[in-house]
C-alpha atoms as a PDB file:
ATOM      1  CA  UNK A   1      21.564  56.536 -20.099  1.00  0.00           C
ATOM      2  CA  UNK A   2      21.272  59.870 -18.240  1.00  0.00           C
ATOM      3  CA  UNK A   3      18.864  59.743 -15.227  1.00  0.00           C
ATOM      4  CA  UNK A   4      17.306  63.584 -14.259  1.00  0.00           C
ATOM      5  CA  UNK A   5      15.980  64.268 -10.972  1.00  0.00           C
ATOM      6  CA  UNK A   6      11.701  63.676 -11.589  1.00  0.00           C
ATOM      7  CA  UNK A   7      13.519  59.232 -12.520  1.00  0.00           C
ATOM      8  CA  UNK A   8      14.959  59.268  -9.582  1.00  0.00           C
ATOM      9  CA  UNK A   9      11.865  60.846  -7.271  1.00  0.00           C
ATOM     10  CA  UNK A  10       9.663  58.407  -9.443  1.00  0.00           C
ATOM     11  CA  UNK A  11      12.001  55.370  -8.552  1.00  0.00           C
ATOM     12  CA  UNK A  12      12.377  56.599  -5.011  1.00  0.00           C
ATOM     13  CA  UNK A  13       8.429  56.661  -4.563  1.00  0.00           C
ATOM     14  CA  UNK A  14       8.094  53.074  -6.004  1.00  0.00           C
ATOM     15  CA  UNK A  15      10.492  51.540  -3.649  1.00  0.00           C
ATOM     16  CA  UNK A  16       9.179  52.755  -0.567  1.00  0.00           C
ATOM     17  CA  UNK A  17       5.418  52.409  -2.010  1.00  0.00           C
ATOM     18  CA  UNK A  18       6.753  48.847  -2.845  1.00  0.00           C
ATOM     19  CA  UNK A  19       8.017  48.349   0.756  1.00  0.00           C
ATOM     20  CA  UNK A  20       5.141  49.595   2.589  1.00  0.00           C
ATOM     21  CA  UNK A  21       3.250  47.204   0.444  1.00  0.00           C
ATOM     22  CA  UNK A  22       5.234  44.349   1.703  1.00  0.00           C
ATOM     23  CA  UNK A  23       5.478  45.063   5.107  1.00  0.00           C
ATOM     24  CA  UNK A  24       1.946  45.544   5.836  1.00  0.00           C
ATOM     25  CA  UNK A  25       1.357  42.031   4.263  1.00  0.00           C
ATOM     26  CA  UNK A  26       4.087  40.849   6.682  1.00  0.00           C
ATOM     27  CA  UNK A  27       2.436  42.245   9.930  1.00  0.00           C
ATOM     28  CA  UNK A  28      -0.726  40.967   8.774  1.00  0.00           C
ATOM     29  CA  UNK A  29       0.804  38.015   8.544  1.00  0.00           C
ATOM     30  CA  UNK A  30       2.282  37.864  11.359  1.00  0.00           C
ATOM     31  CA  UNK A  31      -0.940  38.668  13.552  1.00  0.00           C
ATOM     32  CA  UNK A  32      -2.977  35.976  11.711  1.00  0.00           C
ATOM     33  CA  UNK A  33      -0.353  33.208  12.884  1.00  0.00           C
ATOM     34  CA  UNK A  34      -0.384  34.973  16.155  1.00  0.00           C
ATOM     35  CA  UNK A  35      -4.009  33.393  16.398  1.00  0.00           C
ATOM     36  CA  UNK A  36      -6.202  36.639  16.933  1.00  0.00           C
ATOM     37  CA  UNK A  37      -9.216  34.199  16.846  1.00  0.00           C
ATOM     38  CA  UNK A  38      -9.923  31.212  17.492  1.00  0.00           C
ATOM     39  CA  UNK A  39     -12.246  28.137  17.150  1.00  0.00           C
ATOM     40  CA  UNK A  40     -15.668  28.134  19.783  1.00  0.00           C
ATOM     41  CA  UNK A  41     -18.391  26.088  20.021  1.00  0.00           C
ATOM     42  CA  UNK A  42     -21.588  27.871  21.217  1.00  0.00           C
ATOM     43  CA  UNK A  43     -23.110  25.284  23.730  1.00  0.00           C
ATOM     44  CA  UNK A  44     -26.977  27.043  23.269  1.00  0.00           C
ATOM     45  CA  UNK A  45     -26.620  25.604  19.989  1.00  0.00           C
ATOM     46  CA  UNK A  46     -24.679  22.523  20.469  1.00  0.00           C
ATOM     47  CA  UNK A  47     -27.076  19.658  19.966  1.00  0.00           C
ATOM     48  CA  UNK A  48     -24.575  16.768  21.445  1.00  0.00           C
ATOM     49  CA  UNK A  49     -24.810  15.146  18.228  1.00  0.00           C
ATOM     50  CA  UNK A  50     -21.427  13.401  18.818  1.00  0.00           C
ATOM     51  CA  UNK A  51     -19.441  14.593  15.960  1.00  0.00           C
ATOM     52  CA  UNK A  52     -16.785  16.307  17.976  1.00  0.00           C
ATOM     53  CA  UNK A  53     -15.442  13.297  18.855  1.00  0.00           C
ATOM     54  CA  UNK A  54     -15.201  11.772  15.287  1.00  0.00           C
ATOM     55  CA  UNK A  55     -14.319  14.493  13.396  1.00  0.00           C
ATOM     56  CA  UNK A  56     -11.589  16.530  15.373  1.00  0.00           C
ATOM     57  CA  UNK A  57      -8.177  16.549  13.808  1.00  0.00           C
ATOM     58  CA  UNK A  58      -6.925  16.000  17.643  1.00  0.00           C
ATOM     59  CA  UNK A  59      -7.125  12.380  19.065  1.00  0.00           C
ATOM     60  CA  UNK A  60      -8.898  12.633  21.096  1.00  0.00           C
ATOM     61  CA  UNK A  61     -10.777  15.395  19.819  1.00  0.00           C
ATOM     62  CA  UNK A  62      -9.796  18.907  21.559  1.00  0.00           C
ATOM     63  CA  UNK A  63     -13.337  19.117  22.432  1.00  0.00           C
ATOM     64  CA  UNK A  64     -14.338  18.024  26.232  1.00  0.00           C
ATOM     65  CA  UNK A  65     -16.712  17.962  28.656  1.00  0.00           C
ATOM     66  CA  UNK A  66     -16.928  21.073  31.486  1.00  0.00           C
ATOM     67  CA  UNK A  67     -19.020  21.192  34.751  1.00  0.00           C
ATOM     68  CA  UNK A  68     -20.348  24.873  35.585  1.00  0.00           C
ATOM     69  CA  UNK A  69     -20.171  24.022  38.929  1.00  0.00           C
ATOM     70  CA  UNK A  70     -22.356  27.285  39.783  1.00  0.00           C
ATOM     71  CA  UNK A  71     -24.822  25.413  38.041  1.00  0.00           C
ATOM     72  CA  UNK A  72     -24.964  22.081  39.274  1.00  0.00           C
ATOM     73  CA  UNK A  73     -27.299  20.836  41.928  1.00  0.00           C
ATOM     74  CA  UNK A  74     -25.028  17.905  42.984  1.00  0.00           C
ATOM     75  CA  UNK A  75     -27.810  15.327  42.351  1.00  0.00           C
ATOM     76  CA  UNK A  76     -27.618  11.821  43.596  1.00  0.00           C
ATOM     77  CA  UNK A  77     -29.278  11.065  40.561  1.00  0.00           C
ATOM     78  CA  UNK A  78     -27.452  12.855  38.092  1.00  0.00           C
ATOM     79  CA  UNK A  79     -28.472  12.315  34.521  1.00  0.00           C
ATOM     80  CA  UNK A  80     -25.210  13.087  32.744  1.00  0.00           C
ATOM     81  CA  UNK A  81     -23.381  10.500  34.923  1.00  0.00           C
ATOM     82  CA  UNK A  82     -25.869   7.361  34.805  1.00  0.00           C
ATOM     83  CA  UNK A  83     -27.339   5.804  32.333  1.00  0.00           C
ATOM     84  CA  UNK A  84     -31.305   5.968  31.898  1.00  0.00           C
ATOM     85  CA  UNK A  85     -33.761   4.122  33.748  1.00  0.00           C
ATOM     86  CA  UNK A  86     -30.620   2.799  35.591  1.00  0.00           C
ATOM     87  CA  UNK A  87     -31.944   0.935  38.861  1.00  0.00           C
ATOM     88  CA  UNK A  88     -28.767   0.808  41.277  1.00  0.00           C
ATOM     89  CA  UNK A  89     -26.911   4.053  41.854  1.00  0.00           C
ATOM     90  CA  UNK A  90     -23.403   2.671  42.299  1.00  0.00           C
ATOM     91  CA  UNK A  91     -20.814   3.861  39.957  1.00  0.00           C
ATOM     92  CA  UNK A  92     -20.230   0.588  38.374  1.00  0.00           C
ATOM     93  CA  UNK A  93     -19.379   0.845  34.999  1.00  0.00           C
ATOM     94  CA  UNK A  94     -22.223  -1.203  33.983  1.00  0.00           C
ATOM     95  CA  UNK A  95     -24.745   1.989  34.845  1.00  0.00           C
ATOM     96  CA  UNK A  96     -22.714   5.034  33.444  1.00  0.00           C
ATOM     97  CA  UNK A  97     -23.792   6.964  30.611  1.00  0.00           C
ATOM     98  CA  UNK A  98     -19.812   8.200  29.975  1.00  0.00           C
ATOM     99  CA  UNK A  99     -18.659   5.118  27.453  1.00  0.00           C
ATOM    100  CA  UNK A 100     -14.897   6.064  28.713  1.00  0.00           C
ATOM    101  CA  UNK A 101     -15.573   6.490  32.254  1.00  0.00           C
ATOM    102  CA  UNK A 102     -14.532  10.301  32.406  1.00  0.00           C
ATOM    103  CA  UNK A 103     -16.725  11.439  35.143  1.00  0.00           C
ATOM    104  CA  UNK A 104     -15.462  11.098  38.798  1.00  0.00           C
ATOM    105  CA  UNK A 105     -18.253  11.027  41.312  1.00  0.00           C
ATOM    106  CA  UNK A 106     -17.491  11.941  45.047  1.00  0.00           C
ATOM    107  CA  UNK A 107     -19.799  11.579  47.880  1.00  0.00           C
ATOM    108  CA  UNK A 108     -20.552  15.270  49.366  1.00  0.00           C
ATOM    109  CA  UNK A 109     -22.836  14.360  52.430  1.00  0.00           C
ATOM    110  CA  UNK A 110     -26.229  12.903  51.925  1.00  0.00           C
ATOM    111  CA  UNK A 111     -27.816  13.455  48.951  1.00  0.00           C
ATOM    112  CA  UNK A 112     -25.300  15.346  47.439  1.00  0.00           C
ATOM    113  CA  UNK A 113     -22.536  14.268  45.229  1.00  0.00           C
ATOM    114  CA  UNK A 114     -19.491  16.148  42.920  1.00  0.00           C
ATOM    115  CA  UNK A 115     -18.652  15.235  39.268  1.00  0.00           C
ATOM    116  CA  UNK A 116     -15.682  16.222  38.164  1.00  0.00           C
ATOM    117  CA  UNK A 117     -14.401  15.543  34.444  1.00  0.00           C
ATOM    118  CA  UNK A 118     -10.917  13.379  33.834  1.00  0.00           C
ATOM    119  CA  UNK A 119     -10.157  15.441  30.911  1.00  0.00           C
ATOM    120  CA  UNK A 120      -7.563  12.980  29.891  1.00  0.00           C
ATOM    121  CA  UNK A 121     -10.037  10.190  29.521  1.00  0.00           C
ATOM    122  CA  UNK A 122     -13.068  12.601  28.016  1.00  0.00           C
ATOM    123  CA  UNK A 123     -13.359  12.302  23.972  1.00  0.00           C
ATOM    124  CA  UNK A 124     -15.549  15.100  23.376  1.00  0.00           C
ATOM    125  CA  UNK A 125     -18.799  12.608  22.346  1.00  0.00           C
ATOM    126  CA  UNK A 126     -21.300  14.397  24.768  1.00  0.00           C
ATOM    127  CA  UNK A 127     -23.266  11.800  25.800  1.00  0.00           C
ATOM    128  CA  UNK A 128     -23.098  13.030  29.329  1.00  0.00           C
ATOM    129  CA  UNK A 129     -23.993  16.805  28.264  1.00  0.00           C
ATOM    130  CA  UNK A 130     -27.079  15.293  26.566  1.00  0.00           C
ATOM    131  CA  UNK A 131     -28.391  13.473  29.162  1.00  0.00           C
ATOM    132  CA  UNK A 132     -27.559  16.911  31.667  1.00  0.00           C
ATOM    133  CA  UNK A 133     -29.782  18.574  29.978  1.00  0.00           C
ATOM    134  CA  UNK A 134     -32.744  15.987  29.378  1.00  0.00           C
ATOM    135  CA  UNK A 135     -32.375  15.094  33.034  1.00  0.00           C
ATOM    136  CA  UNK A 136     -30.815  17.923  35.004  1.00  0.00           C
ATOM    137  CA  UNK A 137     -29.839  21.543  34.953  1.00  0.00           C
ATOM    138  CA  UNK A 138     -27.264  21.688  32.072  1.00  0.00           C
ATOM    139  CA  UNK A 139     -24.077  21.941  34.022  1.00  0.00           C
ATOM    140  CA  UNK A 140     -22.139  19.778  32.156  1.00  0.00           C
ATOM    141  CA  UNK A 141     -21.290  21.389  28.851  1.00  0.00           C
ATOM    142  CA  UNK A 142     -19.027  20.981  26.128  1.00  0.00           C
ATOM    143  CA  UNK A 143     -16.342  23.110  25.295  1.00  0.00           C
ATOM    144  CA  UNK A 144     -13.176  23.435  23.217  1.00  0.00           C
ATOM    145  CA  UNK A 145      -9.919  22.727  24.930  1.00  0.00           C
ATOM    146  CA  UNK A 146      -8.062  25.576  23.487  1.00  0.00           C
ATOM    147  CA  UNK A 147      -4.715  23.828  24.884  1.00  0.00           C
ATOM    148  CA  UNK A 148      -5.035  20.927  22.733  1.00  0.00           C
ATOM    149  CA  UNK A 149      -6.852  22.710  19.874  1.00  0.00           C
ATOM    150  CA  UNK A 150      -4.407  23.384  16.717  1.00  0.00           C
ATOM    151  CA  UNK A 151      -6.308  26.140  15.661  1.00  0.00           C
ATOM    152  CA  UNK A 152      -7.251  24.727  11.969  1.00  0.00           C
ATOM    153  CA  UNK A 153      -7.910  27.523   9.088  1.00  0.00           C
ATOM    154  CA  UNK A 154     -10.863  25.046   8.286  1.00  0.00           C
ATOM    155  CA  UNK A 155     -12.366  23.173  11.356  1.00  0.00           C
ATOM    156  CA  UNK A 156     -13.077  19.852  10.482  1.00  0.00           C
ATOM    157  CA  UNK A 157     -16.068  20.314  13.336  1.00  0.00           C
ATOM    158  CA  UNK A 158     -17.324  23.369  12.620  1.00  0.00           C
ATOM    159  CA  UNK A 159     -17.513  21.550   8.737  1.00  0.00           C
ATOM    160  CA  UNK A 160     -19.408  18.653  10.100  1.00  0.00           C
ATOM    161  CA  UNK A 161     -21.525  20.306  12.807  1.00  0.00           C
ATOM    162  CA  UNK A 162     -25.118  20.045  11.595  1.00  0.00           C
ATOM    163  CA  UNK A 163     -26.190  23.144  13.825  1.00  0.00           C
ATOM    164  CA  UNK A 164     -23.514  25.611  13.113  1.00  0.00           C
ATOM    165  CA  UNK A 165     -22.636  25.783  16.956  1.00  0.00           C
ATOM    166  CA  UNK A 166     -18.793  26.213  15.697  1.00  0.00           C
ATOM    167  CA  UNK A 167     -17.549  29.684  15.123  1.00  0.00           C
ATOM    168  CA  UNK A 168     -14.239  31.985  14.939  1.00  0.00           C
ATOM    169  CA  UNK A 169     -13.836  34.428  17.963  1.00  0.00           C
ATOM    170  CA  UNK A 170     -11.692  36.558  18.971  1.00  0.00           C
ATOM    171  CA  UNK A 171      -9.448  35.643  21.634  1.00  0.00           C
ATOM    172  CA  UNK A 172     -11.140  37.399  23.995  1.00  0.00           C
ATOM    173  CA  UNK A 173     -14.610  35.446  23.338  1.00  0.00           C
ATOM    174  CA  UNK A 174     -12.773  32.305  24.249  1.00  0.00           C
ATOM    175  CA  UNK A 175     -15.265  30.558  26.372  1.00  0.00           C
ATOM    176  CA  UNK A 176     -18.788  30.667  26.756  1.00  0.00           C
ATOM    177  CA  UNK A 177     -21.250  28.973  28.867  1.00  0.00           C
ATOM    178  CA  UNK A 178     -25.007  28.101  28.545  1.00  0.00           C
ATOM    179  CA  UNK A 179     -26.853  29.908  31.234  1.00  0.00           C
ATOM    180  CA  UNK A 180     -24.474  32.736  31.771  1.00  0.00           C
ATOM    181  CA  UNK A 181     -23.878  36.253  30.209  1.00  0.00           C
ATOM    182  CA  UNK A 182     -20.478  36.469  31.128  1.00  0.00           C
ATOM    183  CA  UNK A 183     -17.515  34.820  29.600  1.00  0.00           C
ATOM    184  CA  UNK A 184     -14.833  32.598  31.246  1.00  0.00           C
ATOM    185  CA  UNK A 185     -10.877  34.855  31.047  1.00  0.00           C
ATOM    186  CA  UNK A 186      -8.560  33.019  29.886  1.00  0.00           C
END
């Protein structure tokens, strides 16, 4: 079979169509694994309902507990360390809210203390960010850990989360925080 020049133009123009094709669906590929976005959890719309703690792929869950420092007012009585209506401020077990113990408290100079998160021992449950807010200035807040995150396609969180405070951002939205306009660089 005799090929004249307009088969060979046409066949030319398919391959490279065919390959331009394919390697746009590679670099797209390619930039979606690169992880472009990412998983955030708005904390003006986090209700501390618990179920980061349950329902994170990640044991324990890649969500945890931050203090905005710039926020805090170093309380003696701070109501995301102890419990309610707790009657002896010691840091005995017995009288923190944290069930894991994941808040260190350090005496400042009188009345002021520091808390400062053991991320290691923090499982996301925000019990301490609820009782922040109800009690204090919201300086403890919970965020996701974006080392220990895995990135899902489908967020078992953001799938559970009963008020949609889980979205995808771009990288560059990594962090925010309640209280502030500006966002914390990664």
């Amino acid at each position: 079979m005799k090929k004249d020049r307009r088969d060979f133009l046409n066949t030319c123009f398919r391959f490279v169509a065919g390959a331009g094709i394919v390697g746009v669906a590679g670099v797209l590929a390619v930039k979606s694994q690169k992880g472009d976005f990412l998983w955030q959890l708005d904390p003006a719309k986090c209700t501390q309902c618990g179920r980061c703690a349950t329902s994170c792929v990640v044991t324990p869950s890649a969500v945890k507990c931050i203090h905005v420092y710039d926020m805090c007012g170093y309380c003696d009585l701070c109501g995301g360390y102890f419990r309610p209506n707790v009657k002896n401020l010691s840091t005995g077990a017995e009288n923190q809210l944290c069930p894991t113990g994941a808040i260190k408290r350090s005496y400042v100079e009188d009345p002021f203390f520091k808390y400062e998160i053991i991320d290691e021992l923090c499982i996301g449950c925000g019990k301490c960010v609820k009782g922040c807010g109800a009690f204090g200035n919201g300086s403890l807040q919970l965020q996701v850990s974006h080392d220990l995150c895995v990135n899902c396609n489908q967020c078992a969180i953001a799938r559970d989360c009963p008020s949609d405070a889980f979205s995808r951002v771009p990288i560059e939205q990594a962090y925010k925080f309640a209280g502030f306009k500006t966002n914390k660089k990664i």
